[in-house]
N, C-alpha and C. Protein backbone atom coordinates (compact mmCIF):
# COMPACT_ATOMS: atom_id res chain seq x y z
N UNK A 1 0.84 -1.18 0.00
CA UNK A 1 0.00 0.00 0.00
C UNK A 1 0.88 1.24 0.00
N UNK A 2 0.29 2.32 -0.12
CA UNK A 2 0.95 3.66 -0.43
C UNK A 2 0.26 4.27 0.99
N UNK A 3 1.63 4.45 2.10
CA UNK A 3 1.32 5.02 2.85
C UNK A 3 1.69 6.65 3.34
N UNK A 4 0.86 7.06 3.42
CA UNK A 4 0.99 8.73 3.58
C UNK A 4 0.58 9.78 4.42
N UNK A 5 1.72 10.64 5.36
CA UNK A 5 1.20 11.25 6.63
C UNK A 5 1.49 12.75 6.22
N UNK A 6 0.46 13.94 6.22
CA UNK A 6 1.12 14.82 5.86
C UNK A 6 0.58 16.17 6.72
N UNK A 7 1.34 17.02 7.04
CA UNK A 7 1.20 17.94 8.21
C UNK A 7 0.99 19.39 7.06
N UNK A 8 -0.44 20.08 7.73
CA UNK A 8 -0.69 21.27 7.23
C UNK A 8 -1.03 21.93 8.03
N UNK A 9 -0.72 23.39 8.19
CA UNK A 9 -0.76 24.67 9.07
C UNK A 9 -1.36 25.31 8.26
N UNK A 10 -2.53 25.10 9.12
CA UNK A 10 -3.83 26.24 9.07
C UNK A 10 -3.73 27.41 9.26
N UNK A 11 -4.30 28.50 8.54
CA UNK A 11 -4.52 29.79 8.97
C UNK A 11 -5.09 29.67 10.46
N UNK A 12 -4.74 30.81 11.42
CA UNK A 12 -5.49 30.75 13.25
C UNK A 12 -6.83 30.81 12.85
N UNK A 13 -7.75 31.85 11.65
CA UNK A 13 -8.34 32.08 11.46
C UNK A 13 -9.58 30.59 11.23
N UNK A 14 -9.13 30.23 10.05
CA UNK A 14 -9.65 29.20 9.96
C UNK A 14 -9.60 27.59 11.02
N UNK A 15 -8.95 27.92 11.61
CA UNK A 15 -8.13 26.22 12.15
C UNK A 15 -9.52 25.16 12.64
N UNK A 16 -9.87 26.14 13.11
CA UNK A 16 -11.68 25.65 14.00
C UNK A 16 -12.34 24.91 12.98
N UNK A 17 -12.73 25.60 11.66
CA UNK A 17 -13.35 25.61 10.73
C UNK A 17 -12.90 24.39 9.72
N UNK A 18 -11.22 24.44 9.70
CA UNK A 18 -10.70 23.48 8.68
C UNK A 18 -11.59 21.92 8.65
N UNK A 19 -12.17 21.20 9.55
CA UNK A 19 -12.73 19.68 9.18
C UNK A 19 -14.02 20.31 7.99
N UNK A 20 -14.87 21.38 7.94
CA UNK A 20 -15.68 21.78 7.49
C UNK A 20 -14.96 22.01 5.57
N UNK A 21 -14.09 22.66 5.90
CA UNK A 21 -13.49 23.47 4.83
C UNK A 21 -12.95 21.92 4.06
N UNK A 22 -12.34 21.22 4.87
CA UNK A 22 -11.53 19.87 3.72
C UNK A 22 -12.82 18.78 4.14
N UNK A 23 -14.19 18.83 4.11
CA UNK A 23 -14.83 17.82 4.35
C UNK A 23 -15.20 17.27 2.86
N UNK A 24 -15.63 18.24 2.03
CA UNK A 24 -15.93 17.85 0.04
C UNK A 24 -14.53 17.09 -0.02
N UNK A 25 -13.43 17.53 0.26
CA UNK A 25 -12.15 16.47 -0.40
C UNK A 25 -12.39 15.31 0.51
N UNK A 26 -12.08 15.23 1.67
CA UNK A 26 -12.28 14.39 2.57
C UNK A 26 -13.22 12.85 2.16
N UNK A 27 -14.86 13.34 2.11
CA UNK A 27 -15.98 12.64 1.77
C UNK A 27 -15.62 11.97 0.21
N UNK A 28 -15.13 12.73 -0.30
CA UNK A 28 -14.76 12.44 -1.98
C UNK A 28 -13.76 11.06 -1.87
N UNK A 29 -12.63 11.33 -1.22
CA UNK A 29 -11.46 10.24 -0.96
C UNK A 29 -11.46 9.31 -0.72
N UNK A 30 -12.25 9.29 0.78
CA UNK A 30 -12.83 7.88 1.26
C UNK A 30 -13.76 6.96 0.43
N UNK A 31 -14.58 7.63 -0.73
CA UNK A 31 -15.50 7.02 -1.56
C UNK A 31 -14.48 6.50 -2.58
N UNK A 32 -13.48 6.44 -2.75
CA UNK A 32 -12.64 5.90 -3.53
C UNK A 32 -11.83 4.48 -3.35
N UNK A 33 -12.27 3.78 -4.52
CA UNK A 33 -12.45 2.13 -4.48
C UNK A 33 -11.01 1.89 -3.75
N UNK A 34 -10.10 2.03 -4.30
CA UNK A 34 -8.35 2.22 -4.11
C UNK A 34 -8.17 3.08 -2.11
N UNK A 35 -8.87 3.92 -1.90
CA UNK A 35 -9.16 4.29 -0.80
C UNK A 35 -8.81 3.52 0.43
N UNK A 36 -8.01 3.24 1.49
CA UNK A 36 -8.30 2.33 2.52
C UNK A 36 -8.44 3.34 3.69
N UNK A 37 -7.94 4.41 3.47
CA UNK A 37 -8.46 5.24 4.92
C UNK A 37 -7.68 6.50 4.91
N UNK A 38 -8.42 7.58 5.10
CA UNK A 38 -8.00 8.77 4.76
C UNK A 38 -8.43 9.69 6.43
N UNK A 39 -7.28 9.52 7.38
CA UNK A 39 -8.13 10.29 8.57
C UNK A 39 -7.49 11.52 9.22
N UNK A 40 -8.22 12.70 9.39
CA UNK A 40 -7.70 13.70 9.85
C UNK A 40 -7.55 13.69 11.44
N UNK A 41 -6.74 14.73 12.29
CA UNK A 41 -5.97 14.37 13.20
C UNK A 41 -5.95 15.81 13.67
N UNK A 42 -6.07 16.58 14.77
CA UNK A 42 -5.14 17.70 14.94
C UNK A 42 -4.89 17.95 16.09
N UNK A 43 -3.70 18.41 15.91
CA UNK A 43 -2.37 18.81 17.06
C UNK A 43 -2.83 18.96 18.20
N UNK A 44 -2.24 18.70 19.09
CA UNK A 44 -2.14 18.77 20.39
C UNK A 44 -1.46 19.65 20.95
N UNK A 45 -0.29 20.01 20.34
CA UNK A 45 0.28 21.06 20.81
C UNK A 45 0.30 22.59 20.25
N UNK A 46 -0.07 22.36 18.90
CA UNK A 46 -0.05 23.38 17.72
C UNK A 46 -1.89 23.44 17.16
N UNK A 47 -2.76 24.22 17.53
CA UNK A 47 -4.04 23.92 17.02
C UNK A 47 -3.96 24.49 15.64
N UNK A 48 -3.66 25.08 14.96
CA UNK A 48 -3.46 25.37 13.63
C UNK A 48 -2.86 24.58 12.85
N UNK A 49 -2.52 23.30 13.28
CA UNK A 49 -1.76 22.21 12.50
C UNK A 49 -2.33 21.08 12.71
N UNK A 50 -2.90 20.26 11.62
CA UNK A 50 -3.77 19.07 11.46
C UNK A 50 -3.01 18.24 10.48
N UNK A 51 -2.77 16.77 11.07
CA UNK A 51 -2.11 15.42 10.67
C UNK A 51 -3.32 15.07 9.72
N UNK A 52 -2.62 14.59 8.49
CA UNK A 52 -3.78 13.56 7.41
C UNK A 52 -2.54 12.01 7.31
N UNK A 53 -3.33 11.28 7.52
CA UNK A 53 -3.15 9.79 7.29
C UNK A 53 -3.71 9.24 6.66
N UNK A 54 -3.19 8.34 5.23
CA UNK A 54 -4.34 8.17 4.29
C UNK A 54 -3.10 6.73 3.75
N UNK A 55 -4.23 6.26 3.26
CA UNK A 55 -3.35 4.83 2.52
C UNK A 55 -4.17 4.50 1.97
N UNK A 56 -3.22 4.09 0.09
CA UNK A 56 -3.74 3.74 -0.89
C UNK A 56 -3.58 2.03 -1.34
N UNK A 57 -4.86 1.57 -1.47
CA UNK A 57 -4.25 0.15 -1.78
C UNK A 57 -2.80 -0.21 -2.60
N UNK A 58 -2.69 0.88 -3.74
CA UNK A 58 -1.63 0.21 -4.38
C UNK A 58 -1.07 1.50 -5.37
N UNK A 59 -0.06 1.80 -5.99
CA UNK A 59 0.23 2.76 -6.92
C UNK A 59 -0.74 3.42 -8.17
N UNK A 60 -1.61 2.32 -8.48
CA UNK A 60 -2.60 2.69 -9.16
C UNK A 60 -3.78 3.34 -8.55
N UNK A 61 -3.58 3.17 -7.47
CA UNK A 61 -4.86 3.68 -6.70
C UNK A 61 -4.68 5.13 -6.73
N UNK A 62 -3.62 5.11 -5.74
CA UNK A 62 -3.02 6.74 -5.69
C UNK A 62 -2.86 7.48 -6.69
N UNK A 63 -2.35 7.14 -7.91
CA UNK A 63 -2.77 7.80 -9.07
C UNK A 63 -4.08 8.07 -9.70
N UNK A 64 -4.86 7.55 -9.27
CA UNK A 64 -6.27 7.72 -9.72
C UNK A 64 -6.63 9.26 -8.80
N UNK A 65 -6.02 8.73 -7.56
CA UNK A 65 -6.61 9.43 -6.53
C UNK A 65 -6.13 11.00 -6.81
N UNK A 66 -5.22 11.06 -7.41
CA UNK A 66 -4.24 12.47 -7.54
C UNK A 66 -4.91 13.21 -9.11
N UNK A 67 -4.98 12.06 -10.14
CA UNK A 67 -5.92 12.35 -11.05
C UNK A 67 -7.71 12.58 -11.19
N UNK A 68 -8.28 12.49 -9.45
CA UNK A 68 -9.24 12.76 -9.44
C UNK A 68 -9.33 14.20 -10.01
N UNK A 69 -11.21 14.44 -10.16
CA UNK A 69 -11.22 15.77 -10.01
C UNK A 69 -11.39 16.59 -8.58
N UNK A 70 -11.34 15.38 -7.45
CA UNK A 70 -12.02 15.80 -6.51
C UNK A 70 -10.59 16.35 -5.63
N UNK A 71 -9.49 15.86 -6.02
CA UNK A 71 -8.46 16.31 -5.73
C UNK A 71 -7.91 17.79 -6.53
N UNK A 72 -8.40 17.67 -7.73
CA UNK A 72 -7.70 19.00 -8.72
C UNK A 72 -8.42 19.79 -8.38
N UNK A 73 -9.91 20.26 -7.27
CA UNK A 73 -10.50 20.85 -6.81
C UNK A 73 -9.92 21.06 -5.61
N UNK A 74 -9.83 20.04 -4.54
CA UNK A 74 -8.92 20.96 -3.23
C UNK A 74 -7.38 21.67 -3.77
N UNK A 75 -7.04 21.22 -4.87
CA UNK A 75 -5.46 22.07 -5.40
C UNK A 75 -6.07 23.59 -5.06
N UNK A 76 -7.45 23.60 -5.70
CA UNK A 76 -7.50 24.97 -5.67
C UNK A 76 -7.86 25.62 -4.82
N UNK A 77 -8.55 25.17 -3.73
CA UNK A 77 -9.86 25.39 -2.66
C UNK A 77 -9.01 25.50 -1.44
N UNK A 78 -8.09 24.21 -1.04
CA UNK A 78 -7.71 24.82 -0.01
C UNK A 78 -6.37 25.30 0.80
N UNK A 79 -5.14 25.23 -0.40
CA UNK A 79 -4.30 26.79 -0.14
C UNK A 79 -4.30 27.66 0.34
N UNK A 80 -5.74 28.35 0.13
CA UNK A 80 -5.58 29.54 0.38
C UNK A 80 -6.17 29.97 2.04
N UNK A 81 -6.06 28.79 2.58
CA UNK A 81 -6.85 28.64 3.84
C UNK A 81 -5.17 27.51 5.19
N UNK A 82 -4.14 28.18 4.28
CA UNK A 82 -3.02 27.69 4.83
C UNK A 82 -2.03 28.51 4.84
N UNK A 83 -0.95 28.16 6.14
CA UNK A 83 0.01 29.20 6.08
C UNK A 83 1.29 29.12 5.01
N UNK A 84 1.39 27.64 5.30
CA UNK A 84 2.86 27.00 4.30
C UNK A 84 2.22 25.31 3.84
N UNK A 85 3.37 25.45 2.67
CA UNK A 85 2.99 24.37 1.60
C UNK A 85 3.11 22.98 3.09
N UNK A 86 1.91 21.92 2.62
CA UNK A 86 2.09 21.20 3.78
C UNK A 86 3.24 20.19 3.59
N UNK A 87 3.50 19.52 4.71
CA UNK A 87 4.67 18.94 4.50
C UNK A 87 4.19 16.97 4.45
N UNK A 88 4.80 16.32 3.73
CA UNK A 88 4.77 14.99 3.63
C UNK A 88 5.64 13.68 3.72
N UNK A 89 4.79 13.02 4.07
CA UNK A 89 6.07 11.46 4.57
C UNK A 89 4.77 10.48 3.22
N UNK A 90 5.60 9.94 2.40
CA UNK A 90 5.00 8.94 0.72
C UNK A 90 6.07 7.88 1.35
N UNK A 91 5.31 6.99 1.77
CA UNK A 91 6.07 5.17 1.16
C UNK A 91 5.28 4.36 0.90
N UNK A 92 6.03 3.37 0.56
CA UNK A 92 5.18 2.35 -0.24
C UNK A 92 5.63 1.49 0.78
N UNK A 93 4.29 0.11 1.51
CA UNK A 93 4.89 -0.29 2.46
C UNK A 93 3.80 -1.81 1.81
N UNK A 94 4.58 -2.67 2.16
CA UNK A 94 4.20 -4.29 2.14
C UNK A 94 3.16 -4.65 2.96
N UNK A 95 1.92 -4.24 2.90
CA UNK A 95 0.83 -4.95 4.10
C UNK A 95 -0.64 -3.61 3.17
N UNK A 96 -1.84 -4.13 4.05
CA UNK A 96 -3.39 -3.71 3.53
C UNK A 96 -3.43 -3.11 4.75
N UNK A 97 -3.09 -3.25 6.00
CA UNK A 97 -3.48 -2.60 7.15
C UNK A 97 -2.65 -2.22 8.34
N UNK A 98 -3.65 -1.95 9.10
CA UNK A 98 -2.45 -1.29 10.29
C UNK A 98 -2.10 -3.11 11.07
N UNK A 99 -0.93 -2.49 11.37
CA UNK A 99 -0.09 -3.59 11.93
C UNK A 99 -0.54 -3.45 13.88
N UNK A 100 -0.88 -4.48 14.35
CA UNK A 100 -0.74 -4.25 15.74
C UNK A 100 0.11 -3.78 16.59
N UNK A 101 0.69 -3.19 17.65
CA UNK A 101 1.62 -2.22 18.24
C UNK A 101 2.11 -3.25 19.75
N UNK A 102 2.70 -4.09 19.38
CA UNK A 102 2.81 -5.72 20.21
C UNK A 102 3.65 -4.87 21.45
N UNK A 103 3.94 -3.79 21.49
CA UNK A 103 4.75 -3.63 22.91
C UNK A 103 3.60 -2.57 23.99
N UNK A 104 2.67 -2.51 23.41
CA UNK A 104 1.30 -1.60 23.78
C UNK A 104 0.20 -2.94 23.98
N UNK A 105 0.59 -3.75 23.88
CA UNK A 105 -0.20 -5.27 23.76
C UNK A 105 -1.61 -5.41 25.06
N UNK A 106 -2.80 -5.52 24.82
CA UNK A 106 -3.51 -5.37 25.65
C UNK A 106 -4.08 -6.29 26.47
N UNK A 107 -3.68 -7.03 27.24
CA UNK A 107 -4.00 -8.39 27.76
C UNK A 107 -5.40 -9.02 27.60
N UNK A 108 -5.23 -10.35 27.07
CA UNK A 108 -6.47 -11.00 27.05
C UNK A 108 -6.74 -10.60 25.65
N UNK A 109 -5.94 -9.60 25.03
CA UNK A 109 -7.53 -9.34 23.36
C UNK A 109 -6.80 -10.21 22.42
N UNK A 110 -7.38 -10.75 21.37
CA UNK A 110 -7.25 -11.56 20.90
C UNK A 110 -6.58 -11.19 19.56
């Protein structure tokens, strides 16, 4: 899968507002066959800065996904509702899902 974490700084103005403002891209993404999970996140320490985590079944997916229109629409839409270009972590990783966290291991679950 094509896994991808990417950090964007919100205008102060907007920051409240941003799940509203990226919800059309958001709703659009997840409806996408190639899609395995696209989830927003924000800071704990920085409220103007919101984590996206998203993973694509496979290289073809993600290209679809980048060749959407629903993507060539947030190109335009939501820039202008940010301070700096956001920043990104792209790999391509061997597995469909999240891996269990075996040193966080929760007794008894199966």
């Amino acid at each position: 899968m094509i896994f991808i974490t990417a950090k964007f700084r919100v205008r102060p103005s907007d920051a409240d507002r941003w799940p509203q403002i990226a919800a059309d891209f958001t709703e659009a993404t997840r409806a996408e066959p190639g899609c395995l999970w696209f989830d927003w996140s924000r800071s704990l320490a920085d409220p103007t800065e919101y984590v996206l985590v998203e993973a694509f079944r496979d290289d073809e997916a993600g290209a679809a996904h980048v060749r959407s229109a629903h993507f060539r629409e947030a190109q335009r839409t939501l820039p202008p509702h940010l301070v700096e270009t956001p920043r990104v972590v792209n790999v391509t990783v061997p597995q469909q899902d999240w891996s269990r966290l075996g040193e966080m291991a929760v007794p008894g679950e199966d």
